[in-house]
PDB file of N, CA and C in Angstrom:
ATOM      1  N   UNK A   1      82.051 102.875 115.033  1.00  0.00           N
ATOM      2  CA  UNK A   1      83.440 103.258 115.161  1.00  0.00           C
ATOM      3  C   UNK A   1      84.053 103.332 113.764  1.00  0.00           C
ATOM      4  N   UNK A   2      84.846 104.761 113.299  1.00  0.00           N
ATOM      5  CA  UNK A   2      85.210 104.703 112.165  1.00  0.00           C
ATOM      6  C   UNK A   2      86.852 103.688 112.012  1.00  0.00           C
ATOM      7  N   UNK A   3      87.532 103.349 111.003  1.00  0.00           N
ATOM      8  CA  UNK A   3      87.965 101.796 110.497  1.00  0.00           C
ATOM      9  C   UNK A   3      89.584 102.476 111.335  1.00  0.00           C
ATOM     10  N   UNK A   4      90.117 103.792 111.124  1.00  0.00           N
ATOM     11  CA  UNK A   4      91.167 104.251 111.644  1.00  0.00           C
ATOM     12  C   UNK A   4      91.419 103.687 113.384  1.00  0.00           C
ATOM     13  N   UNK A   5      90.068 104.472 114.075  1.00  0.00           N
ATOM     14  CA  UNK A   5      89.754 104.118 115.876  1.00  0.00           C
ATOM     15  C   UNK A   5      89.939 103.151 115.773  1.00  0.00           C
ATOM     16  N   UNK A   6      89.392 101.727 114.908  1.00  0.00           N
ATOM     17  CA  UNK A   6      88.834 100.381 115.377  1.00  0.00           C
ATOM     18  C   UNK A   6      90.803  99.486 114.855  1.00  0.00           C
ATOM     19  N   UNK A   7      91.418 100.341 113.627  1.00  0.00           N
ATOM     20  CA  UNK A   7      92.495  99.660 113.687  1.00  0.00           C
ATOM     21  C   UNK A   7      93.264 100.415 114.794  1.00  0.00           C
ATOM     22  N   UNK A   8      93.432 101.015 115.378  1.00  0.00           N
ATOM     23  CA  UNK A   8      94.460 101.687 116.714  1.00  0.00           C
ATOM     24  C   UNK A   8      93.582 101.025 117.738  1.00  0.00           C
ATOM     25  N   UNK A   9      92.059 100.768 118.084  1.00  0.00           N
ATOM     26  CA  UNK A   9      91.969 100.477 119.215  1.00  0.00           C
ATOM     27  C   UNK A   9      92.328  98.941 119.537  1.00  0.00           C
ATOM     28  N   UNK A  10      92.562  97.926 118.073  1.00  0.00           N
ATOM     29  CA  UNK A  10      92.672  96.440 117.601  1.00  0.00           C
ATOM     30  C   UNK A  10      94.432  96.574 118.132  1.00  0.00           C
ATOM     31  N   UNK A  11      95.181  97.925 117.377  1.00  0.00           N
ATOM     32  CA  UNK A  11      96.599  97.339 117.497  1.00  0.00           C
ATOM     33  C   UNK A  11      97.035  97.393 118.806  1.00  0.00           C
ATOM     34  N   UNK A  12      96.473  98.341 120.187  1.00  0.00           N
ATOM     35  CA  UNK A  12      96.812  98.355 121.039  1.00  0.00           C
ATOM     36  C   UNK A  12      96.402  97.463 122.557  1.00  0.00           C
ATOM     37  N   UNK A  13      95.536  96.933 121.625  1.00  0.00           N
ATOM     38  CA  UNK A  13      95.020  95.608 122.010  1.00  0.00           C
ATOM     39  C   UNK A  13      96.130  94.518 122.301  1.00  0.00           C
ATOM     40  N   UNK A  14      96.036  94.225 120.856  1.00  0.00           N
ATOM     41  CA  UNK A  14      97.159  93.033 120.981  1.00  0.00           C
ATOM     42  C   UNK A  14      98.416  93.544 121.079  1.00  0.00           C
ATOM     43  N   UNK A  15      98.758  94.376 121.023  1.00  0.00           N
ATOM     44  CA  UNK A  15     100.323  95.175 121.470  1.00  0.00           C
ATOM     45  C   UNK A  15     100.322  94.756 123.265  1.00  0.00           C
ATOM     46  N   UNK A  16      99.277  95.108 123.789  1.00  0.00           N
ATOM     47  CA  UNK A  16      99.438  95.259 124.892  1.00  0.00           C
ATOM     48  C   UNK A  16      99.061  93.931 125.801  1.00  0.00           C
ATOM     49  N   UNK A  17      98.293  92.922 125.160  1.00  0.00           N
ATOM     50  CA  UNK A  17      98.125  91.629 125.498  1.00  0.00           C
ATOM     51  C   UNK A  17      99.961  91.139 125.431  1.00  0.00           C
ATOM     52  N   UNK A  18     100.378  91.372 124.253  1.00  0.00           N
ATOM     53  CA  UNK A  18     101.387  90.475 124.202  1.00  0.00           C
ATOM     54  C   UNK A  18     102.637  91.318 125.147  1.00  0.00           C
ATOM     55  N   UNK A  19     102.147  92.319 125.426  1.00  0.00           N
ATOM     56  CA  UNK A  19     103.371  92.621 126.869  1.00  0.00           C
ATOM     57  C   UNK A  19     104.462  93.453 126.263  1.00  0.00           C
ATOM     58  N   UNK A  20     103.900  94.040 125.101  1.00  0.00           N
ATOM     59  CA  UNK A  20     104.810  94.676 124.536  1.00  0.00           C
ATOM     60  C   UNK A  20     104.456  96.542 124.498  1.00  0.00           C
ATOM     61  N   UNK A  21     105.771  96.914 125.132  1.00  0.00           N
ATOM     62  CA  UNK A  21     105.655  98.343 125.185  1.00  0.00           C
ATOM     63  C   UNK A  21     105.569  99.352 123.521  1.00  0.00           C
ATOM     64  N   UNK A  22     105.349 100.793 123.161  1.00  0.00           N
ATOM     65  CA  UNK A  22     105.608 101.237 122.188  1.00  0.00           C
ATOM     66  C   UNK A  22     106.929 101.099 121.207  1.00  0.00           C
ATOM     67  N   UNK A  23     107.922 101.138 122.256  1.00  0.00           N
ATOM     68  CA  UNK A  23     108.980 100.873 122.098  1.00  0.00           C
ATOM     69  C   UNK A  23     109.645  99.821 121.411  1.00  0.00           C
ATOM     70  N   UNK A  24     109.155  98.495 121.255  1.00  0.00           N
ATOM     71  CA  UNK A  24     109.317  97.724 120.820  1.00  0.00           C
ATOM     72  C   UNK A  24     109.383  97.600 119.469  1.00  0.00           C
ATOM     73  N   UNK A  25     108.294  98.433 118.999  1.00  0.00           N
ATOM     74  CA  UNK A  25     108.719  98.331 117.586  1.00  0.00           C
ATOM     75  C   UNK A  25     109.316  99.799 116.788  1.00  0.00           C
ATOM     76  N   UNK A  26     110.460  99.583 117.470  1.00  0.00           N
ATOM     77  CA  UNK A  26     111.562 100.725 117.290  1.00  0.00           C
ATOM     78  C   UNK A  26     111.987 100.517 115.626  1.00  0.00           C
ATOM     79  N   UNK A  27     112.094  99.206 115.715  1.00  0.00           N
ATOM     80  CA  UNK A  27     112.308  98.517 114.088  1.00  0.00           C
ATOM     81  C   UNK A  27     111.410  99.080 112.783  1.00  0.00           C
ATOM     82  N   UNK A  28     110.395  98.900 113.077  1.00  0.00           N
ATOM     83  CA  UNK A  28     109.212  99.029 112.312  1.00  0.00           C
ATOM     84  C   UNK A  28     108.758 100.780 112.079  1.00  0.00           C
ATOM     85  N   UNK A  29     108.993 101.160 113.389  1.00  0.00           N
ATOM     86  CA  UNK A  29     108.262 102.484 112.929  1.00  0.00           C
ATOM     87  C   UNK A  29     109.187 103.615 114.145  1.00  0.00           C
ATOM     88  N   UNK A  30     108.076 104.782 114.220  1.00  0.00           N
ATOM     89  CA  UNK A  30     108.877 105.630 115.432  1.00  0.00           C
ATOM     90  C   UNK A  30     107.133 105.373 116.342  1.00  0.00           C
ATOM     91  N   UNK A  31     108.129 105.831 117.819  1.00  0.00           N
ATOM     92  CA  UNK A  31     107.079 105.987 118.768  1.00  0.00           C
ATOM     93  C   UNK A  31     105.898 106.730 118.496  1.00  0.00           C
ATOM     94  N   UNK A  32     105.944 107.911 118.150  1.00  0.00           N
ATOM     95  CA  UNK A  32     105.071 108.777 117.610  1.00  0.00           C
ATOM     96  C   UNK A  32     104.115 108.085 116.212  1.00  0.00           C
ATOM     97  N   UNK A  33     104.745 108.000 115.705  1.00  0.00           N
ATOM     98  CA  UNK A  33     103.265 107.610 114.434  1.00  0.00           C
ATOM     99  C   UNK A  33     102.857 106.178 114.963  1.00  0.00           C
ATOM    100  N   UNK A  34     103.402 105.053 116.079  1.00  0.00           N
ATOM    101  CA  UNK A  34     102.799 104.103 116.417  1.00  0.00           C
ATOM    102  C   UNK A  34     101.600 104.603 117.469  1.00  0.00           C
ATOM    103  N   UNK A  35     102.031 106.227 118.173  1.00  0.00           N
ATOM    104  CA  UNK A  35     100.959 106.725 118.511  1.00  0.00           C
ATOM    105  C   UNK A  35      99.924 107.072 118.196  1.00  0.00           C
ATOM    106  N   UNK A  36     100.216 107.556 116.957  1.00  0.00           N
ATOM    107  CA  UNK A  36      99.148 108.192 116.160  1.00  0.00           C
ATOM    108  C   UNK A  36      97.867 107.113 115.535  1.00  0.00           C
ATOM    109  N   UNK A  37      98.659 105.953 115.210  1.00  0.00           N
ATOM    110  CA  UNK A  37      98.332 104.527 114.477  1.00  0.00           C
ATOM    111  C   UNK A  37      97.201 104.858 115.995  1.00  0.00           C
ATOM    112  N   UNK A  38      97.375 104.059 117.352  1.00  0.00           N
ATOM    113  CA  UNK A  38      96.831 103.833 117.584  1.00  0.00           C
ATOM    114  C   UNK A  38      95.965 104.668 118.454  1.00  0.00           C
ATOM    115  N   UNK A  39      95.768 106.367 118.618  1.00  0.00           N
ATOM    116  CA  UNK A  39      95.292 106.950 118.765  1.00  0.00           C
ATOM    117  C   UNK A  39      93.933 107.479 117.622  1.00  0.00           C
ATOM    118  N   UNK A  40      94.631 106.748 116.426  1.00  0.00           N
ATOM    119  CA  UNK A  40      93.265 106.072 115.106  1.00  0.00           C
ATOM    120  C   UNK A  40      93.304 107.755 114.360  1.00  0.00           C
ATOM    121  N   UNK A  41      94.828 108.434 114.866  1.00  0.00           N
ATOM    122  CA  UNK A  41      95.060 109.442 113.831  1.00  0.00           C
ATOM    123  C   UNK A  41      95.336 108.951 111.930  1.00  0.00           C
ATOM    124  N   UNK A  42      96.033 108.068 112.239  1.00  0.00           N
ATOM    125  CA  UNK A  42      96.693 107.249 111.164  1.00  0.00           C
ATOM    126  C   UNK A  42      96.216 106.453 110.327  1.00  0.00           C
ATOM    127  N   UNK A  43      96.068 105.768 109.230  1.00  0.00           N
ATOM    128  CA  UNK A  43      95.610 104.475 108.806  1.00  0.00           C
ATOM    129  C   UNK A  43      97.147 104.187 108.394  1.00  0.00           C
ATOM    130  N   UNK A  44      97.401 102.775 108.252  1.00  0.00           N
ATOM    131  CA  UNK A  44      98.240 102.063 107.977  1.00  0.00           C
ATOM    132  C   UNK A  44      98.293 101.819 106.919  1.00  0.00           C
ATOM    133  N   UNK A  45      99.747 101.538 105.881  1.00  0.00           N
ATOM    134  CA  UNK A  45     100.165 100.957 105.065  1.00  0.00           C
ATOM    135  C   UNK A  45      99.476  99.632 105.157  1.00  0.00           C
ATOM    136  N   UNK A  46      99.728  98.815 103.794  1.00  0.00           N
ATOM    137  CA  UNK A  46      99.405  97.095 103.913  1.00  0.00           C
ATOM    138  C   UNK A  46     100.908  97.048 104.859  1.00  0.00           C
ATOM    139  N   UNK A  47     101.876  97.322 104.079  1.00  0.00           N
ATOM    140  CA  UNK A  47     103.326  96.949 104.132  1.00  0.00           C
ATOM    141  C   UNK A  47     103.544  97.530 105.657  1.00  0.00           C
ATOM    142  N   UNK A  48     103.057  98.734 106.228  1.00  0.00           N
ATOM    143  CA  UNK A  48     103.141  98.710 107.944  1.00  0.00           C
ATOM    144  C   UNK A  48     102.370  97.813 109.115  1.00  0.00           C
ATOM    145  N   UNK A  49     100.834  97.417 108.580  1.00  0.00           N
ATOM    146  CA  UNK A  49     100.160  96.080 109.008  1.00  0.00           C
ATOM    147  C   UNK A  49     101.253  94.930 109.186  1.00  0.00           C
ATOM    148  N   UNK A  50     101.890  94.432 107.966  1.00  0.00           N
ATOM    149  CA  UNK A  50     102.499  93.250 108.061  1.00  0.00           C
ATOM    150  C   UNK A  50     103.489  93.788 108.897  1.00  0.00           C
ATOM    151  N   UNK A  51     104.383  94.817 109.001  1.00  0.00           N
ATOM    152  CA  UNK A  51     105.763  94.861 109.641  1.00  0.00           C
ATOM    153  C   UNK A  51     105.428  94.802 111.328  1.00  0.00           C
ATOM    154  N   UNK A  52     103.636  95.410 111.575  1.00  0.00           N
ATOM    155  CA  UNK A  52     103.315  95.733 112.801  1.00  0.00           C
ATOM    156  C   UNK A  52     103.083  94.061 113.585  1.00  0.00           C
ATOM    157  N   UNK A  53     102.745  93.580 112.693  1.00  0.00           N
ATOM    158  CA  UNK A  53     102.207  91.875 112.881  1.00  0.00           C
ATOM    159  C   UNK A  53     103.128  91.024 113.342  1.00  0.00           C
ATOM    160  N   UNK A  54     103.982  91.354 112.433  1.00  0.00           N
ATOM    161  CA  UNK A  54     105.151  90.881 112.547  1.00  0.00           C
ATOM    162  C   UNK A  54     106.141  90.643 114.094  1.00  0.00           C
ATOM    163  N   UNK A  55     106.316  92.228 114.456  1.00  0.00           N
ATOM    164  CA  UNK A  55     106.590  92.269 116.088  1.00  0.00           C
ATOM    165  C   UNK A  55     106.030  91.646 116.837  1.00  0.00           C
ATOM    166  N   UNK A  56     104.370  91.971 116.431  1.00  0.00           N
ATOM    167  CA  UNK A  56     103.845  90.901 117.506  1.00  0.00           C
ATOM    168  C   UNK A  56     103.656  89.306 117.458  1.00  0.00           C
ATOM    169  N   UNK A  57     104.429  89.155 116.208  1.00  0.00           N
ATOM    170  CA  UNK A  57     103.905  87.513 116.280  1.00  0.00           C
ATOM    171  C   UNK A  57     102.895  87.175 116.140  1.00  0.00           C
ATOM    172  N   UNK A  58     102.444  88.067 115.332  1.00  0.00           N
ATOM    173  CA  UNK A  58     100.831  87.411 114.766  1.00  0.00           C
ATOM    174  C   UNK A  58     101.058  87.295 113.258  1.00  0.00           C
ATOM    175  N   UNK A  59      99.656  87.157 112.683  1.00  0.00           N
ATOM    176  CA  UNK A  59      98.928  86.721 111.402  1.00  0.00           C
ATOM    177  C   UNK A  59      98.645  88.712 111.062  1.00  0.00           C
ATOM    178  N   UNK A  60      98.948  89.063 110.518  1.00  0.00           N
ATOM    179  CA  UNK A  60      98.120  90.514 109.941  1.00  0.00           C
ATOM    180  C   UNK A  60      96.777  90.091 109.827  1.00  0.00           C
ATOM    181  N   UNK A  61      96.378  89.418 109.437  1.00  0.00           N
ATOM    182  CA  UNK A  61      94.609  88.992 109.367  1.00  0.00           C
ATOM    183  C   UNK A  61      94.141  89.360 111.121  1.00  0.00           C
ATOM    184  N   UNK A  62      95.144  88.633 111.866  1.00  0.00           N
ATOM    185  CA  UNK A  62      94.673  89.163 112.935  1.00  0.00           C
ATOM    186  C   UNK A  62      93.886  90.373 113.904  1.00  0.00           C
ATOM    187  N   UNK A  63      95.163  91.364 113.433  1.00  0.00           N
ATOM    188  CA  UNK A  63      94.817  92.884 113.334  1.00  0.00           C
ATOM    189  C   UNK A  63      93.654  93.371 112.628  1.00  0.00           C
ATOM    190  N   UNK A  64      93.421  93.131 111.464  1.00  0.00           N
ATOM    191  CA  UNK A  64      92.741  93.328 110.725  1.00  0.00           C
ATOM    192  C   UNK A  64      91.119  92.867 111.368  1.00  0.00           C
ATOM    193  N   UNK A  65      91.108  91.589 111.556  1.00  0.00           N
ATOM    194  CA  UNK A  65      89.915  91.420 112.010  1.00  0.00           C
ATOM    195  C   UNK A  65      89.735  91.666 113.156  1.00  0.00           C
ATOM    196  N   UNK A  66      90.684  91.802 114.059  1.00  0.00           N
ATOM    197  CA  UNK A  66      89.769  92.304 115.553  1.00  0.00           C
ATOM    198  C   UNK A  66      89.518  93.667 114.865  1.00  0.00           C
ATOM    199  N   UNK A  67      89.910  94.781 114.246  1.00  0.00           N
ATOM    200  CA  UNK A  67      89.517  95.778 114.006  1.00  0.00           C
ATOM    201  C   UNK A  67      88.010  96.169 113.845  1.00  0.00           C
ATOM    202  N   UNK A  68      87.825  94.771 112.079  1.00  0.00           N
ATOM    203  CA  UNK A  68      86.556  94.777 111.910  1.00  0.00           C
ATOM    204  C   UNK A  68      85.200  94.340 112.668  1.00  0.00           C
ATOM    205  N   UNK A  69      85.957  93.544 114.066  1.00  0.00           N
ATOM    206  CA  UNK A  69      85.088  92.991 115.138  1.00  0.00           C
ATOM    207  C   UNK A  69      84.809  94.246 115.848  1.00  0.00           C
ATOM    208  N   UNK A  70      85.752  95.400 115.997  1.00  0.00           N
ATOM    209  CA  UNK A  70      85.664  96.476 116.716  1.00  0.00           C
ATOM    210  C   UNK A  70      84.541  97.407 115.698  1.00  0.00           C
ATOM    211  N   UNK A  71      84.623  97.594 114.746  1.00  0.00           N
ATOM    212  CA  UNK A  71      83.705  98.425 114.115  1.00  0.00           C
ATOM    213  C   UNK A  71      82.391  97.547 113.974  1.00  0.00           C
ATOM    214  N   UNK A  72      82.107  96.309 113.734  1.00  0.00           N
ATOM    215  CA  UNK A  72      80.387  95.648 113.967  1.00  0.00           C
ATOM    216  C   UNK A  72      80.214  94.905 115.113  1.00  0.00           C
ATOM    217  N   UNK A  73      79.238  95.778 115.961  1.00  0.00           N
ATOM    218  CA  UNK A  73      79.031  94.738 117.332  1.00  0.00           C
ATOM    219  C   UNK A  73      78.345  93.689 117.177  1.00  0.00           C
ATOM    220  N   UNK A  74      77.360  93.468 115.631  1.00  0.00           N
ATOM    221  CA  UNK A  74      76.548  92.368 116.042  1.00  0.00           C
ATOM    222  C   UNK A  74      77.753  91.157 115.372  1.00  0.00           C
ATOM    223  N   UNK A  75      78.723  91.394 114.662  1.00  0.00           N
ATOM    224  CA  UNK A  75      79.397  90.690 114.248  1.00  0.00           C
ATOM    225  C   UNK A  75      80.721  89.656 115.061  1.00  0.00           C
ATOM    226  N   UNK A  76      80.802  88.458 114.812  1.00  0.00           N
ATOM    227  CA  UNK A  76      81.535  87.294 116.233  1.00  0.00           C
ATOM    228  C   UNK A  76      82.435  86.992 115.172  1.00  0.00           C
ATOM    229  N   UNK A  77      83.752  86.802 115.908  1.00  0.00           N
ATOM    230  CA  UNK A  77      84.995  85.426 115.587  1.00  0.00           C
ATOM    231  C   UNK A  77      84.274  84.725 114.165  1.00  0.00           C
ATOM    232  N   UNK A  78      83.635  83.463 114.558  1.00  0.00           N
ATOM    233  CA  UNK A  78      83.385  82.937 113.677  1.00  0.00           C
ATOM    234  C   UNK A  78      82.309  83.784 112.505  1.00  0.00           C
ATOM    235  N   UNK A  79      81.340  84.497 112.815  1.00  0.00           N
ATOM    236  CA  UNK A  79      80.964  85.122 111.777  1.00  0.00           C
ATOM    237  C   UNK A  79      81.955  85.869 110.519  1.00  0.00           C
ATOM    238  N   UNK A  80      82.914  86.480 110.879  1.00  0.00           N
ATOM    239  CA  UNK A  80      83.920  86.910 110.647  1.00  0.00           C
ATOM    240  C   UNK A  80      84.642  85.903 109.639  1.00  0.00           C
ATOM    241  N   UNK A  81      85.062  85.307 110.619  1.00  0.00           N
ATOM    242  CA  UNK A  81      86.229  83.864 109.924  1.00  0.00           C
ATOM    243  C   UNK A  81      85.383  83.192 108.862  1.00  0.00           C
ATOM    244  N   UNK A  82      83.497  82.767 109.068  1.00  0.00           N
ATOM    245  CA  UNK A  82      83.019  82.035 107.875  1.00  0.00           C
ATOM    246  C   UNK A  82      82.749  82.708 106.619  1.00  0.00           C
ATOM    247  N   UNK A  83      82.881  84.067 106.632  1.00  0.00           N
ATOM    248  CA  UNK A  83      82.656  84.867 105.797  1.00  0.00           C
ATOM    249  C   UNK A  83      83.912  85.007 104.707  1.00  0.00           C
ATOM    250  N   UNK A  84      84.935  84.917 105.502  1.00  0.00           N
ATOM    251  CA  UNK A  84      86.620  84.875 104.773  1.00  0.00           C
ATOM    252  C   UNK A  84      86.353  83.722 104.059  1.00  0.00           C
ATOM    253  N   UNK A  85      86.125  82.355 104.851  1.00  0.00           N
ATOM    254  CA  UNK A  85      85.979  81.480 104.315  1.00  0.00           C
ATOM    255  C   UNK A  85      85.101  81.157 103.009  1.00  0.00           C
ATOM    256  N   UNK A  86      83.972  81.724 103.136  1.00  0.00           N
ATOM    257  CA  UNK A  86      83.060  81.254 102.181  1.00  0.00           C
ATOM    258  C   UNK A  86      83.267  82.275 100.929  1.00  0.00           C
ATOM    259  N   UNK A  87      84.188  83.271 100.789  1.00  0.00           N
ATOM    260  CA  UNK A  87      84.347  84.555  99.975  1.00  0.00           C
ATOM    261  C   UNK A  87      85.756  83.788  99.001  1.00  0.00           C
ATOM    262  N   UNK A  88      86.860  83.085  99.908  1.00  0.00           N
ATOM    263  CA  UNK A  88      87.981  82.545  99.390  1.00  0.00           C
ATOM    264  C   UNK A  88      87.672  80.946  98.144  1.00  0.00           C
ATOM    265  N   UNK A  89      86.774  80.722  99.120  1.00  0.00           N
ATOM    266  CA  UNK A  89      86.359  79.401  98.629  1.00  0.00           C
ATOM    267  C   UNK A  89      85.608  79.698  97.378  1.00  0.00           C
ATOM    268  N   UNK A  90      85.131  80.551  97.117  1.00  0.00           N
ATOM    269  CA  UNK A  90      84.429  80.975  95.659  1.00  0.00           C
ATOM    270  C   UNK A  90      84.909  81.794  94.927  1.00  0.00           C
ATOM    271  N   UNK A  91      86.157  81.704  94.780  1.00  0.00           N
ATOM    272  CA  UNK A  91      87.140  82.533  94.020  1.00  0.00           C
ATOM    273  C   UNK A  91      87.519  81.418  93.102  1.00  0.00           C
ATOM    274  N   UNK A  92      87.815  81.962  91.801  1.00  0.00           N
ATOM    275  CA  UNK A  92      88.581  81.071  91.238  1.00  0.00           C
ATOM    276  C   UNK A  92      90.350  81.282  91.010  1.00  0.00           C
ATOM    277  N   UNK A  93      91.093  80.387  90.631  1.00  0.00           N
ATOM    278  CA  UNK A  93      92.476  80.129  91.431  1.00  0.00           C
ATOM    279  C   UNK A  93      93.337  80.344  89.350  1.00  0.00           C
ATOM    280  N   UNK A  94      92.692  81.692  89.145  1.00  0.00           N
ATOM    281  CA  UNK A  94      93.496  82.161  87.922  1.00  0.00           C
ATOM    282  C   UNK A  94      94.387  82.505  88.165  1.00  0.00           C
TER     283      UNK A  94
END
């Protein structure tokens, strides 16, 4: 699945878990390009991720990684999450 499909098929995911219509984020964007977003016409801003996250009351990491869970099937939750982890943790804090 290319990264556009997997972020529209991630945002309408949790858009729609959390019970929230298109409409909702009237704030953030218009109906139409939230269509497009998640019809995986679109890629997103960083700065539209966070505003999209935002409505829903999530983490933007959120979005982000169910996406990347949507584009690798052999890849899990925690595979995912230890990888953030072990990538952050070996950074240095310049």
């Amino acid at each position: 699945m290319e990264l556009k499909q997997a972020f529209g098929k991630a945002m309408r995911q949790l858009r729609k878990s959390r019970g929230l219509n298109q409409e909702a984020f009237g704030g953030q964007t218009s109906q139409t390009y939230l269509s497009q977003l998640e019809a995986g016409g679109k890629g997103p801003s960083l700065e539209m991720v966070h505003g999209l996250a935002s409505v829903m009351n999530v983490h933007p990491l959120t979005i982000l990684t169910q996406c990347y869970l949507f584009m690798d099937d052999t890849a899990t939750l925690d595979s995912v999450i230890e990888r953030v982890r072990e990538e952050l943790c070996g950074t240095s804090s310049d």
